[in-house]
C-alpha atoms as a PDB file:
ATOM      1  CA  UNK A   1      -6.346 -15.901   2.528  1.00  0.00           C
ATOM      2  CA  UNK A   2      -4.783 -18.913   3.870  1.00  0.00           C
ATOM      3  CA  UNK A   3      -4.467 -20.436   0.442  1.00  0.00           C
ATOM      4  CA  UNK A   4      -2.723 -17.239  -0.752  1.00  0.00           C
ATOM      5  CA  UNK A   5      -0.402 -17.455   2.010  1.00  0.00           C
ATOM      6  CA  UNK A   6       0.377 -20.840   0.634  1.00  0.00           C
ATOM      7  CA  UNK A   7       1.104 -20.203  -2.745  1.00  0.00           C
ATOM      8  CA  UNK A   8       3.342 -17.060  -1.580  1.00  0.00           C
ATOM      9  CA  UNK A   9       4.954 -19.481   0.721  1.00  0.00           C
ATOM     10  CA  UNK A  10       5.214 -21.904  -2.217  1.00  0.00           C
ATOM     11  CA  UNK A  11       6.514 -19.371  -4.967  1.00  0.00           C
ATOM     12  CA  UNK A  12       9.092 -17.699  -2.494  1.00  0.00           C
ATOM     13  CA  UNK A  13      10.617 -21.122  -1.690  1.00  0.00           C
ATOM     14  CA  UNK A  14      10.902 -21.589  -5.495  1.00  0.00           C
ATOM     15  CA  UNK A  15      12.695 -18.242  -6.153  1.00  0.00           C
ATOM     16  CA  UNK A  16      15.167 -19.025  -3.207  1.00  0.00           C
ATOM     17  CA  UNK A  17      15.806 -22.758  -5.087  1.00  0.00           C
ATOM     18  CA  UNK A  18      16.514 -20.483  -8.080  1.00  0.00           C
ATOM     19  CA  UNK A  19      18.922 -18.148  -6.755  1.00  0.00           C
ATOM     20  CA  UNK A  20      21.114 -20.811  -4.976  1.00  0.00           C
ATOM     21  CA  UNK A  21      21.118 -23.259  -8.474  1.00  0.00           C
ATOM     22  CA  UNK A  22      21.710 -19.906 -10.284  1.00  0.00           C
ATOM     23  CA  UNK A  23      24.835 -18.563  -8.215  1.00  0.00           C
ATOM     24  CA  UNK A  24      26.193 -22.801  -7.998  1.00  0.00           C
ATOM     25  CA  UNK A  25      25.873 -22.904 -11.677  1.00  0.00           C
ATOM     26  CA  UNK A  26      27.033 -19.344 -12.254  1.00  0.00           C
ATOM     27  CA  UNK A  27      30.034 -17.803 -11.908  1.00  0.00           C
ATOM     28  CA  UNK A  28      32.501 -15.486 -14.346  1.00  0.00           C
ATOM     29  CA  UNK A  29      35.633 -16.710 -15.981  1.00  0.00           C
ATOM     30  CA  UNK A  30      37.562 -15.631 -13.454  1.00  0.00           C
ATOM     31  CA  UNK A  31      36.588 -17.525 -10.758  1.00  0.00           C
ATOM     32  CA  UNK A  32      36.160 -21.251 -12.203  1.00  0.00           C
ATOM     33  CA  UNK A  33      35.890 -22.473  -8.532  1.00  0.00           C
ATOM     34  CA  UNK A  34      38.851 -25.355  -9.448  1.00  0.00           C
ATOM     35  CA  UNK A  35      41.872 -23.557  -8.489  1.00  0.00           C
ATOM     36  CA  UNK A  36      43.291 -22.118  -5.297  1.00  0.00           C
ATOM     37  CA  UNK A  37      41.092 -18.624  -4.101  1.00  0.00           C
ATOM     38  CA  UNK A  38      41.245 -15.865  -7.181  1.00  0.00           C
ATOM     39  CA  UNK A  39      43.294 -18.346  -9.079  1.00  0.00           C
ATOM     40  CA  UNK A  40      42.167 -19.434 -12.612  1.00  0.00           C
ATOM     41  CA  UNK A  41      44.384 -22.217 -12.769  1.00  0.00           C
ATOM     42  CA  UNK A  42      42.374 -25.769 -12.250  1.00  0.00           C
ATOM     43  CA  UNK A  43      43.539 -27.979  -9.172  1.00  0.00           C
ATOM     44  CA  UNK A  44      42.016 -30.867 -10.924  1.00  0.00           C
ATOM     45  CA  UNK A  45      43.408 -32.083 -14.978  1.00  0.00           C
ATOM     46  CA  UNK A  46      39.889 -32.782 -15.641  1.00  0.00           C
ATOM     47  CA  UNK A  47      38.280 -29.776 -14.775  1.00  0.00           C
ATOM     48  CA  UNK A  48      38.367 -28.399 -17.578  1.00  0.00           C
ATOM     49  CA  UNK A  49      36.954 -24.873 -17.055  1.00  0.00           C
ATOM     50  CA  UNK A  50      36.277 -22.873 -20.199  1.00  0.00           C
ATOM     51  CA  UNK A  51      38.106 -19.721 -20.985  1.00  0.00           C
ATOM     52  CA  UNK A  52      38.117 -16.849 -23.144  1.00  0.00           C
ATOM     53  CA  UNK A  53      41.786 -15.207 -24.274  1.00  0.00           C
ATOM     54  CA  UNK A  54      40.847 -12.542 -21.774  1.00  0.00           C
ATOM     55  CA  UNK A  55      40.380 -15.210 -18.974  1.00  0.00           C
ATOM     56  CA  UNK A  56      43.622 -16.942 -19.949  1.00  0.00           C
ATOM     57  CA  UNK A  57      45.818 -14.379 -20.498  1.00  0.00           C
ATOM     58  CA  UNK A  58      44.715 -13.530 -16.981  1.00  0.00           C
ATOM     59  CA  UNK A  59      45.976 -17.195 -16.320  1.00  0.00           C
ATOM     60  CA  UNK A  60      49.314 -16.649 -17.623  1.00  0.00           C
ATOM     61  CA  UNK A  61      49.729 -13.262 -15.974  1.00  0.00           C
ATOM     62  CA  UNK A  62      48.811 -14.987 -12.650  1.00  0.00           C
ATOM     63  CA  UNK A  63      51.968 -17.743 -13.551  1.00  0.00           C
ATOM     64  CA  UNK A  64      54.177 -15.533 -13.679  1.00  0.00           C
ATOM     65  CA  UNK A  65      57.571 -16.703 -11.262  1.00  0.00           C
ATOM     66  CA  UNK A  66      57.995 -19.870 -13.268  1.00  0.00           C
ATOM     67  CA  UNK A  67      58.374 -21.113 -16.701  1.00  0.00           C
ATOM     68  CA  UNK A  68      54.990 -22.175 -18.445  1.00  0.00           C
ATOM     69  CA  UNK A  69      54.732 -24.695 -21.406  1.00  0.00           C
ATOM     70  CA  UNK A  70      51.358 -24.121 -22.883  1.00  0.00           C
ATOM     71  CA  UNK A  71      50.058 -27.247 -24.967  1.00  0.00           C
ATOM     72  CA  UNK A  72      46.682 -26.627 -27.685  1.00  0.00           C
ATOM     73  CA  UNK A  73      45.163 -30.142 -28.417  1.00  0.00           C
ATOM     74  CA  UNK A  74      42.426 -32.191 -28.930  1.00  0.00           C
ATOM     75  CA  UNK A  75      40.983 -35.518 -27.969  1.00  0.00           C
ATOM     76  CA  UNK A  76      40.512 -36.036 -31.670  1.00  0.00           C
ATOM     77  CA  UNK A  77      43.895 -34.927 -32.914  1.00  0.00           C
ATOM     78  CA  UNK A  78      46.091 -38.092 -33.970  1.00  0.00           C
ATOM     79  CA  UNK A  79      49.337 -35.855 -33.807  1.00  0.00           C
ATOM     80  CA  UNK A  80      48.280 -34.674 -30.598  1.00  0.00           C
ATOM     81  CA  UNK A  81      47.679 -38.455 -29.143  1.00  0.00           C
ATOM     82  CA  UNK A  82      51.173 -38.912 -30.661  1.00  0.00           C
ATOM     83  CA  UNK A  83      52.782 -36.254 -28.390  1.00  0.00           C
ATOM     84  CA  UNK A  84      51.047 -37.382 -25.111  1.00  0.00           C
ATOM     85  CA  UNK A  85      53.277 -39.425 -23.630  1.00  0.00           C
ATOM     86  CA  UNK A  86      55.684 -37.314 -24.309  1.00  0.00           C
ATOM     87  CA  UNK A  87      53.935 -34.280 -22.668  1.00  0.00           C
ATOM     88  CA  UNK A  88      53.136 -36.594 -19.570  1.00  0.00           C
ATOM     89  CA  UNK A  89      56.647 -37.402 -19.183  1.00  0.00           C
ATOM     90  CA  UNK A  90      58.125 -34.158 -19.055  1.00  0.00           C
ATOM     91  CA  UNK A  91      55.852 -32.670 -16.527  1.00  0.00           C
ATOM     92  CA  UNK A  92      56.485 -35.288 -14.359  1.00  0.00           C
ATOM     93  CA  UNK A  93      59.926 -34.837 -14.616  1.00  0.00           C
ATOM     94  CA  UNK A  94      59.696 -31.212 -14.321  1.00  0.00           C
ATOM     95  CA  UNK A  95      57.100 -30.754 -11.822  1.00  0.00           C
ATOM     96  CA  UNK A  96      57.203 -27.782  -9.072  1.00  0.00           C
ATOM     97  CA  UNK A  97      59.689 -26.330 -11.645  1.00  0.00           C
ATOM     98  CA  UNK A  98      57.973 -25.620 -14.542  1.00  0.00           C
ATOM     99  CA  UNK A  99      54.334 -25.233 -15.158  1.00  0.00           C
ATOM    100  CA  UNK A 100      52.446 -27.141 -17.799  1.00  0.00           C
ATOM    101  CA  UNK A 101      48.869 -26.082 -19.045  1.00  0.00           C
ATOM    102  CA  UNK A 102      46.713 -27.670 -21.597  1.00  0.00           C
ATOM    103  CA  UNK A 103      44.565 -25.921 -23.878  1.00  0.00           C
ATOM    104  CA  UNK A 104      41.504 -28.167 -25.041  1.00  0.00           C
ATOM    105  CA  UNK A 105      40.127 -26.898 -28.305  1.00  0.00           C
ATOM    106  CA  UNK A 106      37.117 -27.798 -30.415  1.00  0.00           C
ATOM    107  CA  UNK A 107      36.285 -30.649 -29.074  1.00  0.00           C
ATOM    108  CA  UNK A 108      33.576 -32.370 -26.269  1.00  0.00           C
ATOM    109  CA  UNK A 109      34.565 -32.712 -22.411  1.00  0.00           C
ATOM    110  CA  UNK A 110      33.740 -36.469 -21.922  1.00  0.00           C
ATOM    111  CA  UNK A 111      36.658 -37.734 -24.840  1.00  0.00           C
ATOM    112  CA  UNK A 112      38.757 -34.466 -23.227  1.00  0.00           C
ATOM    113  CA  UNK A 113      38.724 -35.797 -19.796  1.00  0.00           C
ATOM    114  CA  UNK A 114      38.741 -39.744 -21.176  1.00  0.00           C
ATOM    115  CA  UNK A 115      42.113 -38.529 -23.234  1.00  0.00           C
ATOM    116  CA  UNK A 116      43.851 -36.789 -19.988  1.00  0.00           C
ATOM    117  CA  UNK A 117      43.337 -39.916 -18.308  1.00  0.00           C
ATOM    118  CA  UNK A 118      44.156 -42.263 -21.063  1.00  0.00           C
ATOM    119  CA  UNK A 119      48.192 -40.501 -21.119  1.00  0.00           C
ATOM    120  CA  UNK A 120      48.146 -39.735 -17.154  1.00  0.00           C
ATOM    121  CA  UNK A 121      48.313 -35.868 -17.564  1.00  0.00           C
ATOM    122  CA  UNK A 122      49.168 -34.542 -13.989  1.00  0.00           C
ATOM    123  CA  UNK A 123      48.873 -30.701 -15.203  1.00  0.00           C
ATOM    124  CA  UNK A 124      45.861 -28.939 -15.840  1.00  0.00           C
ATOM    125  CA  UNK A 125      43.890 -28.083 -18.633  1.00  0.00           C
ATOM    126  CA  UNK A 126      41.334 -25.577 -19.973  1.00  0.00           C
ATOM    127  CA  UNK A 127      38.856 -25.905 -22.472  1.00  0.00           C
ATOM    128  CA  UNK A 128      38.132 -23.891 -25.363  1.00  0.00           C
ATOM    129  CA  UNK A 129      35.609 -24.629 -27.661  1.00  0.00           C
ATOM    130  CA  UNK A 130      36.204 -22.239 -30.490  1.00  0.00           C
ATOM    131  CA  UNK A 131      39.215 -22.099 -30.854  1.00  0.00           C
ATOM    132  CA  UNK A 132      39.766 -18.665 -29.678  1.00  0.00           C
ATOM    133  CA  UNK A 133      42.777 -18.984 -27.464  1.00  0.00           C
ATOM    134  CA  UNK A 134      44.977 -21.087 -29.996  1.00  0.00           C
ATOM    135  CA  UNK A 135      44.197 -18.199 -32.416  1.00  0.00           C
ATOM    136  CA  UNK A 136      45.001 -15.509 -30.024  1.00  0.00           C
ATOM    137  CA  UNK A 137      47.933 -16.816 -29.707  1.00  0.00           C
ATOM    138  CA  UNK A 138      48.915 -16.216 -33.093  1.00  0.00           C
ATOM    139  CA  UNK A 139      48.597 -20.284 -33.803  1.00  0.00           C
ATOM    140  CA  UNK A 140      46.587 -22.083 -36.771  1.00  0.00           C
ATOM    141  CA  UNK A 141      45.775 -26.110 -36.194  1.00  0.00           C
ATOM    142  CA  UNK A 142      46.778 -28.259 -33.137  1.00  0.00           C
ATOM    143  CA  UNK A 143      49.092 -29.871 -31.703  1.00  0.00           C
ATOM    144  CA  UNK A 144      50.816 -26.395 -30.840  1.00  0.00           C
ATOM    145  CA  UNK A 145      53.192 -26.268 -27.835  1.00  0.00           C
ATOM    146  CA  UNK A 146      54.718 -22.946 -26.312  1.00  0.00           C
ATOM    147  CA  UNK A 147      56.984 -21.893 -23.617  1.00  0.00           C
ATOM    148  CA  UNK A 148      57.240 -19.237 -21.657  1.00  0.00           C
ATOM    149  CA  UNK A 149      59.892 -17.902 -19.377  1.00  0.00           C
ATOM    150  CA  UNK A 150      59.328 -16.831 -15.453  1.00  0.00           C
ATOM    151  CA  UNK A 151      59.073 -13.498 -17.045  1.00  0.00           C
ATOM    152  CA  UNK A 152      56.545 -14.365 -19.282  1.00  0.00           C
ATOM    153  CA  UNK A 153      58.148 -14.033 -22.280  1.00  0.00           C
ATOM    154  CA  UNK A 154      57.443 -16.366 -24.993  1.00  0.00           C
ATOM    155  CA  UNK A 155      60.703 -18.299 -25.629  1.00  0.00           C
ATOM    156  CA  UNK A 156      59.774 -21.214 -27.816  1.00  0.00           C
ATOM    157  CA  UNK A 157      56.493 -22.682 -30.199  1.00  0.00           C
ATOM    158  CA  UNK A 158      55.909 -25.965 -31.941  1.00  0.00           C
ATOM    159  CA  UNK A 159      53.621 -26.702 -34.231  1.00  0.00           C
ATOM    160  CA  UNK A 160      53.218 -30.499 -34.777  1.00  0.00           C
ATOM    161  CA  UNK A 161      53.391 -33.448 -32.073  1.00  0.00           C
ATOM    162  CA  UNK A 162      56.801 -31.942 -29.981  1.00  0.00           C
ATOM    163  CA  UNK A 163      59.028 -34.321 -29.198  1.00  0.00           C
ATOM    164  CA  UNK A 164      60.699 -35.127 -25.749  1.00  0.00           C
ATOM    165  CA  UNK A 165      64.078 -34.010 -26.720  1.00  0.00           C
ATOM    166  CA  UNK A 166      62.520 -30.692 -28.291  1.00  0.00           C
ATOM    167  CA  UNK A 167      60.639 -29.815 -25.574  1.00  0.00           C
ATOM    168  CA  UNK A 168      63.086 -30.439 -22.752  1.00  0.00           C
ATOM    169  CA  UNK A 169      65.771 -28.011 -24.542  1.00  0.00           C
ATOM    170  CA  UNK A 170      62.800 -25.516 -24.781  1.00  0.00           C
ATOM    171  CA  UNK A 171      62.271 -25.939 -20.867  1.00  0.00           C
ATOM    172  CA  UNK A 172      66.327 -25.877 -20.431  1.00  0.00           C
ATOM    173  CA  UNK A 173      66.361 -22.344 -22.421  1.00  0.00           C
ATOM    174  CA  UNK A 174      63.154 -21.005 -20.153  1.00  0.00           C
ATOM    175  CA  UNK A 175      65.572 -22.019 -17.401  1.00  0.00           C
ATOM    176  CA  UNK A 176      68.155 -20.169 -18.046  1.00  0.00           C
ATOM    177  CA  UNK A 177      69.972 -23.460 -18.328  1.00  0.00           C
ATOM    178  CA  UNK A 178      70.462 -23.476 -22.133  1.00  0.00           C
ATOM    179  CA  UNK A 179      70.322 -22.029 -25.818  1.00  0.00           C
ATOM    180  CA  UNK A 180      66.946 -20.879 -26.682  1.00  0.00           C
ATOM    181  CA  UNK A 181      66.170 -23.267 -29.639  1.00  0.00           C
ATOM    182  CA  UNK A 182      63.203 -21.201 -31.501  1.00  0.00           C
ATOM    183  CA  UNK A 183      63.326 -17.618 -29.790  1.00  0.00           C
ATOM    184  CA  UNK A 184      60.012 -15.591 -30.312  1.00  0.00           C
ATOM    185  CA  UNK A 185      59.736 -12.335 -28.899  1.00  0.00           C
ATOM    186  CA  UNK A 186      56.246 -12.243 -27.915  1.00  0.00           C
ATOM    187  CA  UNK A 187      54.693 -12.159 -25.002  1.00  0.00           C
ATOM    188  CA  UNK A 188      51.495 -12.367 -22.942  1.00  0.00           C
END
């Protein structure tokens, strides 16, 4: 009896280990635990949280209010290693105005977070191992770059490494501040 009690004792202290490592390690797209309460945007440019289209769309509905400039690359992509500084640059110049996100596809999360830190990205990133988002978005290959206006409305895409002076007229347009130089009607 008492050794029964034991092993009880023993197995229910097991299932509660279980449940708490299961609900730490857990958790839906929705809430990657990196970003403000209900937020799916990371606080951290390594977190790297993975998303489906669903989840990120979500993302970009929840941005709304500002322009976005969505960036799909890879720690592997030369053209995309090309376009870093660049991309670095221009959120630092434009931060609190405009908000940049990465989109990390196909690739592993140690060179991802190795490459972030390599170029000194202060924005975000997700991490998408398929692929799925950059084709949802209508995209084929990497480096892609899009922006989006405070409405949401795509207003610009770039496929290839984008170039300072591209991407700040792009930014200027979401702005309000200039010509749109690629318009695209879609949006998320």
């Amino acid at each position: 009896m008492k050794r029964t009690r034991m092993v009880l004792s023993v197995v229910a202290m097991i299932v509660a280990a279980l449940a708490l490592l299961a609900s730490a390690c857990g958790g839906s797209p929705k809430d990657t635990g990196d970003g403000p309460s209900g937020s799916l945007l990371p606080s951290s440019p390594t977190a790297l949280p993975r998303l489906d289209p669903a989840a990120f769309q979500s993302l970009l509905t929840q941005l709304r209010g500002k322009p976005v400039v969505v960036n799909i690359w890879a720690s592997w992509c030369g053209p995309c290693r090309q376009e870093a500084p660049e991309l670095a640059s221009v959120s630092k110049a434009h931060r609190g105005e405009v908000q940049f996100v990465g989109v990390d596809i196909q690739d592993q999360l140690g060179p991802a977070r190795t490459f972030i830190q390599q170029y000194g990205w202060i924005y975000p990133s997700v991490f998408d191992a398929t692929g799925a988002i950059r084709d949802w978005l209508g995209l084929i290959g990497q480096p892609d770059t899009l922006v989006f206006d405070a409405n949401g409305r795509r207003t610009f895409v770039w496929s290839g490494a984008v170039t300072r002076e591209v991407l700040e007229r792009a930014i200027s347009a979401a702005l309000g501040r200039g010509p749109n130089p690629t318009p695209s009607p879609t949006g998320y």
